[in-house]
Protein backbone atom coordinates (compact mmCIF):
# COMPACT_ATOMS: atom_id res chain seq x y z
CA UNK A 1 -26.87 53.47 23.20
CA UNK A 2 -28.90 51.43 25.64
CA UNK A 3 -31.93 51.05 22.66
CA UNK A 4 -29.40 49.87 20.20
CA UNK A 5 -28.11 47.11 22.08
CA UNK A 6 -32.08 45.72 22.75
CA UNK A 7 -32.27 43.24 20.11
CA UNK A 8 -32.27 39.12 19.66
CA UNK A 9 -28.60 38.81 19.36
CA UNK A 10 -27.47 40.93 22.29
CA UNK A 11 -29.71 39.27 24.88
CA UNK A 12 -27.99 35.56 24.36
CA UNK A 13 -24.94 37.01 23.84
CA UNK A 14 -24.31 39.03 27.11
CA UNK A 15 -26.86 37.57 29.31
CA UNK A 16 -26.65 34.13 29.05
CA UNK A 17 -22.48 33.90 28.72
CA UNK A 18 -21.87 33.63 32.61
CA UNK A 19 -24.59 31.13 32.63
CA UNK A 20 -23.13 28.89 30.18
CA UNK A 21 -19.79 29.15 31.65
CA UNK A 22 -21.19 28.26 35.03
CA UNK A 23 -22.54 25.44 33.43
CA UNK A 24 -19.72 24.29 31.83
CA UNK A 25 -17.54 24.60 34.68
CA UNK A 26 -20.28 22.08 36.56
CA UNK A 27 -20.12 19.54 34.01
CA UNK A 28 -16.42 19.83 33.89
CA UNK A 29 -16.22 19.43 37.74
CA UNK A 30 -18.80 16.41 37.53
CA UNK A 31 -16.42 14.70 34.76
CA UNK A 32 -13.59 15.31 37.49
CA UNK A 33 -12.06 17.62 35.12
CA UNK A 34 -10.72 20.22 37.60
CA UNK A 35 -8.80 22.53 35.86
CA UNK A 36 -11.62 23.55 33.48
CA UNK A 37 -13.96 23.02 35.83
CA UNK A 38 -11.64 26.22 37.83
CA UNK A 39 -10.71 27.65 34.47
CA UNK A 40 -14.59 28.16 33.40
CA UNK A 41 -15.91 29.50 36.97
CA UNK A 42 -13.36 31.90 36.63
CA UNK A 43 -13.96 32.70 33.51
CA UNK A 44 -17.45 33.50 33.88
CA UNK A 45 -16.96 34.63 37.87
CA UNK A 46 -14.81 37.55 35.93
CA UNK A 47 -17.28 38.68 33.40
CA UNK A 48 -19.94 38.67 35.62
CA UNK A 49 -18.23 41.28 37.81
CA UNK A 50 -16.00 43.60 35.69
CA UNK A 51 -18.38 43.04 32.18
CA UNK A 52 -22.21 42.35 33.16
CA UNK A 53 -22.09 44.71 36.58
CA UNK A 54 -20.01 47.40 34.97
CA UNK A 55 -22.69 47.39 32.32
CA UNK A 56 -25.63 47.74 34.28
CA UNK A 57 -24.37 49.71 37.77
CA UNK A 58 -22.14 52.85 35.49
CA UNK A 59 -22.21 52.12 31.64
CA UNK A 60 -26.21 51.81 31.09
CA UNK A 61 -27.17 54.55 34.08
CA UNK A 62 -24.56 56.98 32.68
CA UNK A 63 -26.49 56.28 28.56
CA UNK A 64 -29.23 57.04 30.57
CA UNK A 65 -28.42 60.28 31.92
CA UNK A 66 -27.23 61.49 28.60
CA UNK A 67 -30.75 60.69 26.99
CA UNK A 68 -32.17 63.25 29.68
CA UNK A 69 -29.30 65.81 28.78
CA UNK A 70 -30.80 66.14 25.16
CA UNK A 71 -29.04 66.96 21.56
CA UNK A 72 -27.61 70.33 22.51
CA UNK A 73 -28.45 73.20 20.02
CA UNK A 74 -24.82 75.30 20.75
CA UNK A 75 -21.65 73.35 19.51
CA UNK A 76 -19.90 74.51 22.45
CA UNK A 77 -22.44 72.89 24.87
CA UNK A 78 -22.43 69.64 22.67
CA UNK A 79 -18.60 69.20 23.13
CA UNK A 80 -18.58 69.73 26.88
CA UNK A 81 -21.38 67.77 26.94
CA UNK A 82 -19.87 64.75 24.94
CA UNK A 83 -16.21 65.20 26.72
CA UNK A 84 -18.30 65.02 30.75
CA UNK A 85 -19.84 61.92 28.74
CA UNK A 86 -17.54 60.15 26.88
CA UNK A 87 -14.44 60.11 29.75
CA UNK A 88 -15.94 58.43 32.29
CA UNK A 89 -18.38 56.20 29.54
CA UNK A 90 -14.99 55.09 27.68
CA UNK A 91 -13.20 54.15 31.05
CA UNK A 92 -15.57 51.73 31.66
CA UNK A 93 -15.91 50.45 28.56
CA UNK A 94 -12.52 49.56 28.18
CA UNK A 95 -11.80 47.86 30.99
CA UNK A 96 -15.37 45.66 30.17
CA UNK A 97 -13.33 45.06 26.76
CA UNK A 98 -10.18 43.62 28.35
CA UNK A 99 -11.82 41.92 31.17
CA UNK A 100 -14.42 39.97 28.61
CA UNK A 101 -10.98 39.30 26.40
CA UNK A 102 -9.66 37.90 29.46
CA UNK A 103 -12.63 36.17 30.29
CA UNK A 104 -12.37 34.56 26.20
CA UNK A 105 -8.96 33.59 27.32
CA UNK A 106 -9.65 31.68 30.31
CA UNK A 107 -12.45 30.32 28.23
CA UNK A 108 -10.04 29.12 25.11
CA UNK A 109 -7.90 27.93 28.14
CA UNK A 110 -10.20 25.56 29.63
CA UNK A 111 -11.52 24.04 26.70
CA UNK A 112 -7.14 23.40 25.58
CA UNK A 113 -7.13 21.97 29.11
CA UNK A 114 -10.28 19.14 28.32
CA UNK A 115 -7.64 17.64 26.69
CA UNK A 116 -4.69 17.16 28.97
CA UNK A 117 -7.32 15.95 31.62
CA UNK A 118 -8.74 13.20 29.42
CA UNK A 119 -7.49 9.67 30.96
């Protein structure tokens, strides 16, 4: 899992999102729109916390651990294997799917809001 995700499009894509939105939410504040400025520090304060750290303190050190576990040989060990994994692996990974939707949201929401602030 963790090799799979090493490539040229997953870099820009996960790491540099909170920085953009940080960004973003400066230039908003500095054009003294406020509510997207707000809008896109939350945005990106949320996927920083419950996507980016959920990915690197549980999701990538539990792929790790699995890699040491090795393919089992016995079906029986491969299925208690993949249901210790797979519980725990799929919590996480849902709740980094709804909080980057909801991080997209707020994201949609500040850009609708650029307009209403215009004067």
């Amino acid at each position: 899992m963790n090799a799979s995700v090493r490539n040229p499009v997953f870099f820009p894509s996960f790491f540099l999102t909170p920085l953009i939105l940080g960004l973003t939410a400066f230039i908003a504040a500095n054009q003294s729109r406020k509510r997207s400025a707000l809008l896109f520090a939350a945005s990106a304060a949320i996927y920083v916390v419950g996507a980016f750290l959920v990915t690197a303190m549980i999701n990538v050190p539990v792929n790790e651990a699995l890699v040491l576990v090795g393919v089992p040989t016995h079906n029986q060990v491969a299925s208690e294997t993949w249901q210790a994994y797979s519980t725990r692996w799929q919590f996480w990974n849902t709740l980094r799917t709804l909080v980057s939707g909801l991080s997209l949201l707020l994201t949609g929401l500040a850009i609708y809001s650029l307009n209403e602030e215009v004067t």
